[in-house]
PDB file of N, CA and C in Angstrom:
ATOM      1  N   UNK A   1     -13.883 -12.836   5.937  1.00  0.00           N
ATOM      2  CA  UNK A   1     -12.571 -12.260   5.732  1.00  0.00           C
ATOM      3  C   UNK A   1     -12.630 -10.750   5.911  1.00  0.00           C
ATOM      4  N   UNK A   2     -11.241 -10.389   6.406  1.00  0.00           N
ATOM      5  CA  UNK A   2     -11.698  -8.757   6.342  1.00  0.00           C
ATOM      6  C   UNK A   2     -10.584  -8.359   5.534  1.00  0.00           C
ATOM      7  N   UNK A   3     -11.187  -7.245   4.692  1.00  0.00           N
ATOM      8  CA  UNK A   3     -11.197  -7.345   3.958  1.00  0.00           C
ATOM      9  C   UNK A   3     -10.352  -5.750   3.982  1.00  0.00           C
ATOM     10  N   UNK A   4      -9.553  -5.047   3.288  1.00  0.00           N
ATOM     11  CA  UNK A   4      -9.263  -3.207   3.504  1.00  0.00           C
ATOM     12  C   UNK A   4      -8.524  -3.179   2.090  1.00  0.00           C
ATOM     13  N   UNK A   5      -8.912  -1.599   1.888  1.00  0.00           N
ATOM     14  CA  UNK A   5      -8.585  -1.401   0.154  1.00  0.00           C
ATOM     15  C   UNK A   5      -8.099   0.214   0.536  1.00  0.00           C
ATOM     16  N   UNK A   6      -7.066  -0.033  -0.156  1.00  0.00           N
ATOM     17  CA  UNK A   6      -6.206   1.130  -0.787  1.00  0.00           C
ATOM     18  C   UNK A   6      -6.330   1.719  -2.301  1.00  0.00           C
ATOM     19  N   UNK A   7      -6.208   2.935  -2.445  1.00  0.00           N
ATOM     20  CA  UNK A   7      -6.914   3.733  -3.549  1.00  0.00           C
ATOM     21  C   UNK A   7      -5.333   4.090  -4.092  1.00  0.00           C
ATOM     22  N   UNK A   8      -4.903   3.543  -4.996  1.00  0.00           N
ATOM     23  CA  UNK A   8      -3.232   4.184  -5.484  1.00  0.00           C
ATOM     24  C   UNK A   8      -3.197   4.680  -7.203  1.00  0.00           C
ATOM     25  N   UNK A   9      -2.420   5.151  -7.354  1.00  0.00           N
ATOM     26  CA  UNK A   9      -2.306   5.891  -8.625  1.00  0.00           C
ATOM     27  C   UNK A   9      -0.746   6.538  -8.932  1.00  0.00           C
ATOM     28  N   UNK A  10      -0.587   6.585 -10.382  1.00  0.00           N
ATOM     29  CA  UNK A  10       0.653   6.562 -11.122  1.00  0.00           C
ATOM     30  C   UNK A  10       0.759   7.507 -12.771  1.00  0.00           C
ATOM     31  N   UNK A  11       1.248   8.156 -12.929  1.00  0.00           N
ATOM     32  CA  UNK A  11       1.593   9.309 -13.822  1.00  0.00           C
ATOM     33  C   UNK A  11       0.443  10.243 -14.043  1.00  0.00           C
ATOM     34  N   UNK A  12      -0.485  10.621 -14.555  1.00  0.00           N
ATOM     35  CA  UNK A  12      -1.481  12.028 -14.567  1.00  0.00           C
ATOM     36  C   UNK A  12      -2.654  11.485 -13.727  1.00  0.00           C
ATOM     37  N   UNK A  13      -3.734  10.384 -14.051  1.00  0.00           N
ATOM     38  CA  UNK A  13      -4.290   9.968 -13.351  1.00  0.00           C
ATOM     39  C   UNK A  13      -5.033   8.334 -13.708  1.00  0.00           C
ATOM     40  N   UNK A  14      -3.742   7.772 -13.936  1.00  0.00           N
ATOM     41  CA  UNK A  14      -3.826   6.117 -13.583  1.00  0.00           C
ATOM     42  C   UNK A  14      -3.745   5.722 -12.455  1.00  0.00           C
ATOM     43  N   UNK A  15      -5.319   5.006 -12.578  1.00  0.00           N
ATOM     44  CA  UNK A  15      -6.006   4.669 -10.770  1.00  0.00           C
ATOM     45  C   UNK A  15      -6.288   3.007 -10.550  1.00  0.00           C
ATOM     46  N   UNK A  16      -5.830   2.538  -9.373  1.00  0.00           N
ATOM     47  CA  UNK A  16      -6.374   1.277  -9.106  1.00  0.00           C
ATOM     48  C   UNK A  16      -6.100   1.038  -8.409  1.00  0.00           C
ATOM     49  N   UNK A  17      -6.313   0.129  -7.063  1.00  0.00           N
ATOM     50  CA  UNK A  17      -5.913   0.091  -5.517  1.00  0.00           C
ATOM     51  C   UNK A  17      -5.648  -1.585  -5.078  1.00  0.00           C
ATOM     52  N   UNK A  18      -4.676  -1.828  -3.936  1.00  0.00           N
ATOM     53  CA  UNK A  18      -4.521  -2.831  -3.324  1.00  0.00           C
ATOM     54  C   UNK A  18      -5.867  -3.152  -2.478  1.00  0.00           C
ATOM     55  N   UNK A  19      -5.818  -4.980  -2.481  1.00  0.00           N
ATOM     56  CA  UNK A  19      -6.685  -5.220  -1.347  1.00  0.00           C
ATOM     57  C   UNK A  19      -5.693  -5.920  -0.459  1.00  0.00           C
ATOM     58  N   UNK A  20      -6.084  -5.148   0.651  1.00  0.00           N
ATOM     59  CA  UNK A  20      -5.201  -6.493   1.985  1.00  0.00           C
ATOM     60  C   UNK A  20      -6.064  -7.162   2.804  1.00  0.00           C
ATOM     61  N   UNK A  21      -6.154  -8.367   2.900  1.00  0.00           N
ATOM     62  CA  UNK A  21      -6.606  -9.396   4.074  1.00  0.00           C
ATOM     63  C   UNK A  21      -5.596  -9.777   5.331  1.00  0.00           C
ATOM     64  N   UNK A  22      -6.119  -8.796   5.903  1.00  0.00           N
ATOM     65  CA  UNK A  22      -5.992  -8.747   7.516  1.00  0.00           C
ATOM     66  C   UNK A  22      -5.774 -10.042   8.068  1.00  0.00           C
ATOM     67  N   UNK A  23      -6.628 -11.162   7.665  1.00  0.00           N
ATOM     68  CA  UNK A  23      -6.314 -12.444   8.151  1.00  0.00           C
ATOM     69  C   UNK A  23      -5.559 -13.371   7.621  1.00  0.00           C
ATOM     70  N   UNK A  24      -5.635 -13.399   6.610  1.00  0.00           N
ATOM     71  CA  UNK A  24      -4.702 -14.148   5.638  1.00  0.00           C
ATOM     72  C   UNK A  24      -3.719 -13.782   4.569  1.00  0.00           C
ATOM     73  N   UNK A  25      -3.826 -12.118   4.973  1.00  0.00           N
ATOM     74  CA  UNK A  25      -2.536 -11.734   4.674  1.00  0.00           C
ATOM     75  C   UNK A  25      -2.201 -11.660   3.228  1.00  0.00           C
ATOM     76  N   UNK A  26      -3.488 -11.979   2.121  1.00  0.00           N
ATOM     77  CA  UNK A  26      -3.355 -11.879   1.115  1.00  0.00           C
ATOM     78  C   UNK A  26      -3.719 -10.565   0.586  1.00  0.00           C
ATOM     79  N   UNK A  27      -2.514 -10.925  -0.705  1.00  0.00           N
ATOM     80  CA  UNK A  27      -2.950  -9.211  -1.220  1.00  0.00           C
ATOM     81  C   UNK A  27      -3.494  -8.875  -2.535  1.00  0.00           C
ATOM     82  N   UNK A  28      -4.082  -8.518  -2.864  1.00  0.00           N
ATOM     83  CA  UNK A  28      -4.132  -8.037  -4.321  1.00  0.00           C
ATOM     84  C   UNK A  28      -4.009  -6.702  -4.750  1.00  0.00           C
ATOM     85  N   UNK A  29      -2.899  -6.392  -6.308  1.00  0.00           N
ATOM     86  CA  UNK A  29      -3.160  -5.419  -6.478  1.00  0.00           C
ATOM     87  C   UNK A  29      -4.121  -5.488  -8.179  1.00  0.00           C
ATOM     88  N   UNK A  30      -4.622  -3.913  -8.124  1.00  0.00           N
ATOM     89  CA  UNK A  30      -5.479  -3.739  -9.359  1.00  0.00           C
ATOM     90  C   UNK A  30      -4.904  -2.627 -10.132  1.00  0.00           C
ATOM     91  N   UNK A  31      -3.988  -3.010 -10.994  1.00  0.00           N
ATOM     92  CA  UNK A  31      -3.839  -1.817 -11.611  1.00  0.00           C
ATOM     93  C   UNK A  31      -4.119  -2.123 -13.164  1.00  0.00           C
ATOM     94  N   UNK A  32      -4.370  -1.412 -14.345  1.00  0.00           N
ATOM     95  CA  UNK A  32      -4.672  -1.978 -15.686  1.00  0.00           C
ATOM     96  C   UNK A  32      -2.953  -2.037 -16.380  1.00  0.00           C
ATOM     97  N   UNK A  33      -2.207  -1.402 -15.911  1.00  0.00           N
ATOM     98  CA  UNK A  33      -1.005  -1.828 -16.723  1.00  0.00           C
ATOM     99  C   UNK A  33      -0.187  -2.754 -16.000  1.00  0.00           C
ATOM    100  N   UNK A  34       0.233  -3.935 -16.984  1.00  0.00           N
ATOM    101  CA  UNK A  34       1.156  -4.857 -16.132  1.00  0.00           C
ATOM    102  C   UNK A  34       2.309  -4.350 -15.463  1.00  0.00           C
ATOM    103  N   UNK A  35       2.875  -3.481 -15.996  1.00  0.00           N
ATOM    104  CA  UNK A  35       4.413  -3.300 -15.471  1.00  0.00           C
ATOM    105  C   UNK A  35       4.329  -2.410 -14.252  1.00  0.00           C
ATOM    106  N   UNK A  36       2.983  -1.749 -14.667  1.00  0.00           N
ATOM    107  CA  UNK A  36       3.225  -0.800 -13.002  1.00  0.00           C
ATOM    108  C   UNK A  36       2.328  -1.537 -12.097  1.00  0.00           C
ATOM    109  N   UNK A  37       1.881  -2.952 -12.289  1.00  0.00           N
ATOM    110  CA  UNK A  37       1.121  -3.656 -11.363  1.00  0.00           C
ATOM    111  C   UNK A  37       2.492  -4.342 -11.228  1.00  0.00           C
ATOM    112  N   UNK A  38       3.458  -5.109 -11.128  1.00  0.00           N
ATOM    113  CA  UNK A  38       4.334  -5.785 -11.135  1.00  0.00           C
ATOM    114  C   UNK A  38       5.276  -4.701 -10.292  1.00  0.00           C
ATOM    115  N   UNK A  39       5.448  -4.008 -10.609  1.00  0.00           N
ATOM    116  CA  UNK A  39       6.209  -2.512  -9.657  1.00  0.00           C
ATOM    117  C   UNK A  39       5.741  -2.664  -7.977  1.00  0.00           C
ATOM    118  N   UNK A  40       4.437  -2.170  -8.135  1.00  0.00           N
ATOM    119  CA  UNK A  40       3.733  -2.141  -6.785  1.00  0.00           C
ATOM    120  C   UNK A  40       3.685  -4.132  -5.976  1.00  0.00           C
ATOM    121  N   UNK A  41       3.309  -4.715  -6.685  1.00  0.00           N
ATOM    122  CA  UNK A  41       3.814  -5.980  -6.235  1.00  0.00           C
ATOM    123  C   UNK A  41       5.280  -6.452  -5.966  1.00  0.00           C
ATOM    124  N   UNK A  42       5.789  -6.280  -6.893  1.00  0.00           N
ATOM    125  CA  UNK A  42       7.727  -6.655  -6.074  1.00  0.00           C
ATOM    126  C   UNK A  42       7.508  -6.074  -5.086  1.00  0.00           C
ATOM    127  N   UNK A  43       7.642  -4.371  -4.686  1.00  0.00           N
ATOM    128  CA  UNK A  43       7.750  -3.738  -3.316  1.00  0.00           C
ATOM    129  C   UNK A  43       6.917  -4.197  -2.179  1.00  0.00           C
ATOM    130  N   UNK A  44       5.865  -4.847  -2.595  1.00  0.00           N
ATOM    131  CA  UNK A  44       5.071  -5.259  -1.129  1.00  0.00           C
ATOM    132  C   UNK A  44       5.906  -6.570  -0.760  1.00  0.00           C
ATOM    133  N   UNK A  45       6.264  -7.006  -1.816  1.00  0.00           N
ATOM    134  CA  UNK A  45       7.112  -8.348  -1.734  1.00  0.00           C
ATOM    135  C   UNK A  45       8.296  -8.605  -0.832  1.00  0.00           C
ATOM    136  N   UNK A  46       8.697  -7.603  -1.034  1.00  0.00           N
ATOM    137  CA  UNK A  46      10.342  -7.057  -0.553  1.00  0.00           C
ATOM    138  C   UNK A  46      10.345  -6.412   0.595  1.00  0.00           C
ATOM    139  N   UNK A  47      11.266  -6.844   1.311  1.00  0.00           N
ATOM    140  CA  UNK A  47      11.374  -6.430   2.409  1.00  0.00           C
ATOM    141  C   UNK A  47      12.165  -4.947   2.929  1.00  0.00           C
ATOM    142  N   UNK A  48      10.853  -3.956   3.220  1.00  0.00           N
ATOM    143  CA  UNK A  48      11.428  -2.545   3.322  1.00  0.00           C
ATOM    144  C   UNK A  48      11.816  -1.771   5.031  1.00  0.00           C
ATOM    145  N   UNK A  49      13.204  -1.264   4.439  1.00  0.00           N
ATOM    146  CA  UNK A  49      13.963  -0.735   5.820  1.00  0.00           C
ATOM    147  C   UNK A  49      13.452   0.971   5.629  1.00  0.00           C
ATOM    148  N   UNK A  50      12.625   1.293   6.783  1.00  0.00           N
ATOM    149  CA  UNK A  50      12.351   2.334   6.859  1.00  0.00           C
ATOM    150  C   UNK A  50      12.685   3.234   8.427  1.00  0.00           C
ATOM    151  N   UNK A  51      12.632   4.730   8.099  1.00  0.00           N
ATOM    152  CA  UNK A  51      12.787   5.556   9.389  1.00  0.00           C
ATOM    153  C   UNK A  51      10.819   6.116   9.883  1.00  0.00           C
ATOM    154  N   UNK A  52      11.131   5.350  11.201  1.00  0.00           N
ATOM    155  CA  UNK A  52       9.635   5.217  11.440  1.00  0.00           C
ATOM    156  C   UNK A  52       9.445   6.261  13.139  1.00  0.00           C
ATOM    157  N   UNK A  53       8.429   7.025  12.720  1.00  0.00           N
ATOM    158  CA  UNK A  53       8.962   7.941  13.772  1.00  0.00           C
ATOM    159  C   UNK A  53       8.633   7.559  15.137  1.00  0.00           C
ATOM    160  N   UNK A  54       9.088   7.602  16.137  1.00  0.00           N
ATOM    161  CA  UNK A  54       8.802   7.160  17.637  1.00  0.00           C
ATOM    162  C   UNK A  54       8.497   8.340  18.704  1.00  0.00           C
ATOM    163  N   UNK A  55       8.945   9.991  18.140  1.00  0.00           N
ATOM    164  CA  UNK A  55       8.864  11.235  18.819  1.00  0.00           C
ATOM    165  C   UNK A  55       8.905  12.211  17.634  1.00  0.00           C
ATOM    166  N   UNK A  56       8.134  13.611  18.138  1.00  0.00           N
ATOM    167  CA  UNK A  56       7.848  14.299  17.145  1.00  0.00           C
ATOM    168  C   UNK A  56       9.615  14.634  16.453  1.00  0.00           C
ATOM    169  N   UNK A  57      11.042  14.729  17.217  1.00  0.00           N
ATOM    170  CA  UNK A  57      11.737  14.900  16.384  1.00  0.00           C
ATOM    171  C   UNK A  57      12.837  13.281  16.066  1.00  0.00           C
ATOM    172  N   UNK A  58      12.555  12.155  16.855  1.00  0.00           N
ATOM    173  CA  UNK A  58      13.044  11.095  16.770  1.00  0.00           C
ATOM    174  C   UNK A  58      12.348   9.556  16.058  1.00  0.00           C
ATOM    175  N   UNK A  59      13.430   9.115  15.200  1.00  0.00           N
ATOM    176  CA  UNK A  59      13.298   8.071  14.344  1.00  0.00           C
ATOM    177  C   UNK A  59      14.160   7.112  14.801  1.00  0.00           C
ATOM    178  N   UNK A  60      13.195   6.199  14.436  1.00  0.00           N
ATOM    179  CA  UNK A  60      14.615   4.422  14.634  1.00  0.00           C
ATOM    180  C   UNK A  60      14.265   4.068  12.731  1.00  0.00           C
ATOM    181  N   UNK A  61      15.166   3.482  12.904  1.00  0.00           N
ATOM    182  CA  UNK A  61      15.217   2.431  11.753  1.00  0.00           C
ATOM    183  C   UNK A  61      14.440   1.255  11.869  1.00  0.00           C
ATOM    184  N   UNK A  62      13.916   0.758  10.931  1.00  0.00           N
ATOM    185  CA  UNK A  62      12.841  -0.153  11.379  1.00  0.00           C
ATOM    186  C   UNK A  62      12.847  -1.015   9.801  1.00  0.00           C
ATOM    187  N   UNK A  63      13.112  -2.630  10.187  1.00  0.00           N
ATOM    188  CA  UNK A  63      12.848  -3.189   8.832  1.00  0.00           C
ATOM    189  C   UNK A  63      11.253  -4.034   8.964  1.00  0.00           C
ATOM    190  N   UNK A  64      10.764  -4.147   7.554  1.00  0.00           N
ATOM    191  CA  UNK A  64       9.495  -4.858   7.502  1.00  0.00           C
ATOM    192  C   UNK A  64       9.292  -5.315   6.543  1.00  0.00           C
ATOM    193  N   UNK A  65       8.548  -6.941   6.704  1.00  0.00           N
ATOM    194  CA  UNK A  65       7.658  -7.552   5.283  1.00  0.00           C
ATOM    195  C   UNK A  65       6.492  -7.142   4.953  1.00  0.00           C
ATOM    196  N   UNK A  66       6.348  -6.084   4.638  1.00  0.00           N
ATOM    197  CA  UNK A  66       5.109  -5.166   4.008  1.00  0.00           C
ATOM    198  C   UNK A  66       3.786  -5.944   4.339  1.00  0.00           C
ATOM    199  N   UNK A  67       3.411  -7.044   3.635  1.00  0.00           N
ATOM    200  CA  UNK A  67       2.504  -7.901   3.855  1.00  0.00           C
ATOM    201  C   UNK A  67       2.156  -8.529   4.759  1.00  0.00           C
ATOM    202  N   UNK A  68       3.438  -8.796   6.059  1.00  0.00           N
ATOM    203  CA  UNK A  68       3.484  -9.212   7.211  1.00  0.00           C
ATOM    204  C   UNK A  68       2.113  -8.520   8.162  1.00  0.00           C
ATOM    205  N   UNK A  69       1.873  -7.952   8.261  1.00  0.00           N
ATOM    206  CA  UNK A  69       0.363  -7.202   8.834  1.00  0.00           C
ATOM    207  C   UNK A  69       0.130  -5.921   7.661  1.00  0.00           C
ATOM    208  N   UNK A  70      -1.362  -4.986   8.362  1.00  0.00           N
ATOM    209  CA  UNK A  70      -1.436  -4.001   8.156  1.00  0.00           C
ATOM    210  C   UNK A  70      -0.807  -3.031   8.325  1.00  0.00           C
ATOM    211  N   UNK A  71      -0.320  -3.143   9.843  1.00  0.00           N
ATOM    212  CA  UNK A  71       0.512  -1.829  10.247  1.00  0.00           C
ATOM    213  C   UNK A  71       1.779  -2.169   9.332  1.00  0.00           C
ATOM    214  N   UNK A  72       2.217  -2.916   8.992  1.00  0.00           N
ATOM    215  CA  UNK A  72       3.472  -2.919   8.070  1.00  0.00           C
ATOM    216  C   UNK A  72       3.513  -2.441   6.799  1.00  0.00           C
ATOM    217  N   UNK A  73       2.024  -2.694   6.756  1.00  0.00           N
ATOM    218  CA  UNK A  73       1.722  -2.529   4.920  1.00  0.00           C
ATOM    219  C   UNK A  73       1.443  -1.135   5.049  1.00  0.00           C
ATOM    220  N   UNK A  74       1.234  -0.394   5.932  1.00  0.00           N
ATOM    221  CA  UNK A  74       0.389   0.804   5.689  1.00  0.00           C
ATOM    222  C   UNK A  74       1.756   1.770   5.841  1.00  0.00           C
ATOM    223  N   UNK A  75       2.742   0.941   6.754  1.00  0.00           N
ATOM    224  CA  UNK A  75       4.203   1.518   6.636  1.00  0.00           C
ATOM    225  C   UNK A  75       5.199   1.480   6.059  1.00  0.00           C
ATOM    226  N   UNK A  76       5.155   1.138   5.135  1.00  0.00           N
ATOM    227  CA  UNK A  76       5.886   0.796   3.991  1.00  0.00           C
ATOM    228  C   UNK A  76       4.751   1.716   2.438  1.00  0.00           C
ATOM    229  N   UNK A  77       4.407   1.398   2.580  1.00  0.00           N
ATOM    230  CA  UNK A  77       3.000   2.375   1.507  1.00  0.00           C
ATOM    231  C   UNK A  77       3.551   3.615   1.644  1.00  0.00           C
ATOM    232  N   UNK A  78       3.584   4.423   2.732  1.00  0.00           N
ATOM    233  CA  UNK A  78       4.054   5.674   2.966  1.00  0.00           C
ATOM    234  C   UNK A  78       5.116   6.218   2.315  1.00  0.00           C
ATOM    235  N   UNK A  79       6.311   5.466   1.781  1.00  0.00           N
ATOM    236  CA  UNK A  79       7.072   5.246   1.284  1.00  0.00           C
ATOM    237  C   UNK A  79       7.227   5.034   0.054  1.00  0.00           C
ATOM    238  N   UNK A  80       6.391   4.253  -0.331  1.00  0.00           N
ATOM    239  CA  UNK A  80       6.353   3.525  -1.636  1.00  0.00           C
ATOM    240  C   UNK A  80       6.882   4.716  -3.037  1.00  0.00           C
ATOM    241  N   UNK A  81       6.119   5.967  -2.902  1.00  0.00           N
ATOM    242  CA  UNK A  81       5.839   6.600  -3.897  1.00  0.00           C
ATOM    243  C   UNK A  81       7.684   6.568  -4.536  1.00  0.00           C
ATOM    244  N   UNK A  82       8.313   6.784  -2.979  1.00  0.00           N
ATOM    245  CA  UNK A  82      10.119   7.470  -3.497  1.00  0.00           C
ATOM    246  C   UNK A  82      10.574   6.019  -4.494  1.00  0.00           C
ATOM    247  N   UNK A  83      10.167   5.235  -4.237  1.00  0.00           N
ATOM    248  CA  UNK A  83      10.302   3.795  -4.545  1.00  0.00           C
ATOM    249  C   UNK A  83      10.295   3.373  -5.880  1.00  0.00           C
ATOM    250  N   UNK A  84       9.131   3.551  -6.468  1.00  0.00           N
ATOM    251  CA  UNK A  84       8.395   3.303  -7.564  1.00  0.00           C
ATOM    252  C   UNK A  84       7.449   4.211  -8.332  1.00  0.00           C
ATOM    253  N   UNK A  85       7.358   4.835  -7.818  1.00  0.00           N
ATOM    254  CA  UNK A  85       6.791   6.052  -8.311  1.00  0.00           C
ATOM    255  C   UNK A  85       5.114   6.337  -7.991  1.00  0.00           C
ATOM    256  N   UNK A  86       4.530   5.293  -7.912  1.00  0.00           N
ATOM    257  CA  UNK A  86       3.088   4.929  -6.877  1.00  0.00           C
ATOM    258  C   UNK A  86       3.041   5.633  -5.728  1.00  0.00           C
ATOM    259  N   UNK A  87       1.579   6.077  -5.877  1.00  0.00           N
ATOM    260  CA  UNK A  87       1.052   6.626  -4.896  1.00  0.00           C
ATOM    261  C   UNK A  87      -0.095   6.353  -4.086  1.00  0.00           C
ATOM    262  N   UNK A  88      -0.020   6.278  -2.974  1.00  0.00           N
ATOM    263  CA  UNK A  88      -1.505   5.966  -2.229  1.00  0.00           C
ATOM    264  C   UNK A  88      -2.087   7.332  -2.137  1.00  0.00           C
ATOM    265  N   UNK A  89      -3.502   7.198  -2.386  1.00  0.00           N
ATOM    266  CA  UNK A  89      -4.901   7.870  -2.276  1.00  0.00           C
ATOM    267  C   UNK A  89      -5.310   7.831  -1.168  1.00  0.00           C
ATOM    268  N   UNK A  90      -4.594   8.197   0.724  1.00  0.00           N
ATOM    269  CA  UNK A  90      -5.134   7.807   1.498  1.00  0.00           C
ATOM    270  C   UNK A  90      -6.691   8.284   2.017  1.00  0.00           C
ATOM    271  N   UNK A  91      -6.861   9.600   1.227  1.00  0.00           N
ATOM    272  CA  UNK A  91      -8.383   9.918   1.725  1.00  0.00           C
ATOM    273  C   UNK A  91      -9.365   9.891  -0.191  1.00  0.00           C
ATOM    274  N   UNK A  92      -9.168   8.925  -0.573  1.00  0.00           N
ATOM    275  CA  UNK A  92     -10.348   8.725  -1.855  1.00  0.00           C
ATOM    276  C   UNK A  92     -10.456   7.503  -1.611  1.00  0.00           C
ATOM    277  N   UNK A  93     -11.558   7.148  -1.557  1.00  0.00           N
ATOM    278  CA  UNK A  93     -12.067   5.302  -1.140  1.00  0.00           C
ATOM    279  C   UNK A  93     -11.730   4.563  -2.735  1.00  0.00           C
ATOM    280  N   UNK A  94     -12.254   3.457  -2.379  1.00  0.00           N
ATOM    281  CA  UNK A  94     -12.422   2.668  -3.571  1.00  0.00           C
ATOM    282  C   UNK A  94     -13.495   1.980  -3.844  1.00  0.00           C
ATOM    283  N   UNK A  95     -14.197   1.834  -4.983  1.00  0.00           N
ATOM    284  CA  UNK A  95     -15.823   1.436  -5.218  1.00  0.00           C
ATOM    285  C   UNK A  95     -14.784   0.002  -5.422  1.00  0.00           C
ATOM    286  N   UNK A  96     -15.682  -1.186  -4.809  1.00  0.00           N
ATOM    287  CA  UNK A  96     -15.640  -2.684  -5.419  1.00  0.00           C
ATOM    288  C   UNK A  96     -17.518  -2.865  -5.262  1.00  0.00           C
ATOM    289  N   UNK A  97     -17.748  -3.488  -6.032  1.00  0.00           N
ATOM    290  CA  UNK A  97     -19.520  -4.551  -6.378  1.00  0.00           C
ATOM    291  C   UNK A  97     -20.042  -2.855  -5.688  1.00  0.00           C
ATOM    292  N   UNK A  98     -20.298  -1.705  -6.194  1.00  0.00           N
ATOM    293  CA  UNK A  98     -20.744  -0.804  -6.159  1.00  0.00           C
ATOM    294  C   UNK A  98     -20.659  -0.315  -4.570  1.00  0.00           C
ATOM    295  N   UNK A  99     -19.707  -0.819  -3.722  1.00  0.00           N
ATOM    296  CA  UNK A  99     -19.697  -0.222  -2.386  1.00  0.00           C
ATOM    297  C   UNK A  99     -18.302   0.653  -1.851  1.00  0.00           C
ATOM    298  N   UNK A 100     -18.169   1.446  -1.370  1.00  0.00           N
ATOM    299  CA  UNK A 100     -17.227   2.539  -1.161  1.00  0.00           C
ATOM    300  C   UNK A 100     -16.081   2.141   0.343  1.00  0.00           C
ATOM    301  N   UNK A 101     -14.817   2.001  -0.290  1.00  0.00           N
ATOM    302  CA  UNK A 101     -14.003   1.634   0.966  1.00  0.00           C
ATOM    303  C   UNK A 101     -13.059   2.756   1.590  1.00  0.00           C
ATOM    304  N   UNK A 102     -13.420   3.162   2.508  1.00  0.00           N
ATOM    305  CA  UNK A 102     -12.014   4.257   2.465  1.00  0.00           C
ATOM    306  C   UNK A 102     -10.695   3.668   3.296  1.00  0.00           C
ATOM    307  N   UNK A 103      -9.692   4.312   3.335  1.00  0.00           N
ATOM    308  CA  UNK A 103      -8.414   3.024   3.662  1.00  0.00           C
ATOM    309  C   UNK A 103      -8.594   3.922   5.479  1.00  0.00           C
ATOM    310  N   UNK A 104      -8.186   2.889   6.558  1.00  0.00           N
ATOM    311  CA  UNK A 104      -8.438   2.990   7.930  1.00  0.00           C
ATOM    312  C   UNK A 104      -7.131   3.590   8.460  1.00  0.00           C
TER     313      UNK A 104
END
């Protein structure tokens, strides 16, 4: 399976990151509080309409099932924070079984 991890975080410095499977499309998130793990899960859930840029000054509108691929998930993430208040860590990896992931 392949396997990619996101490093996210929420009010001073509550940390814990999504895993996405590339192949099967499954996701997990890790956060220690339920309600802001339940936050970040509805939104991957839900289907997000975003302005996705196509030229340095031009945007289309663009809808997506977050989970539907990576490139969806990683486009919709971008977003997320106005959303829910979550944030992705795109340059701090994430340790799982003592090995270091950084998000691609």
């Amino acid at each position: 399976m392949e396997w990619v991890y996101l490093a996210i975080h929420y009010g001073d410095n509550e940390r814990g990151h999504i895993a996405y499977n590339k192949e099967t499309k499954e996701c997990q998130v890790v956060l220690d509080d339920a309600a802001w793990k339940e936050k970040v899960e509805s939104y991957l859930k839900t289907e997000q309409t975003v302005m996705h840029a196509t030229g340095l000054n031009t945007y289309d509108e663009l809808t997506v099932q977050p989970l539907e691929s990576y490139e969806y998930l990683k486009l919709a993430l971008t977003r997320m924070w106005n959303k829910n208040g979550v944030q992705v860590d795109w340059g701090i990896p994430v340790e799982v079984d003592g090995q270091l992931y950084f998000a691609e």
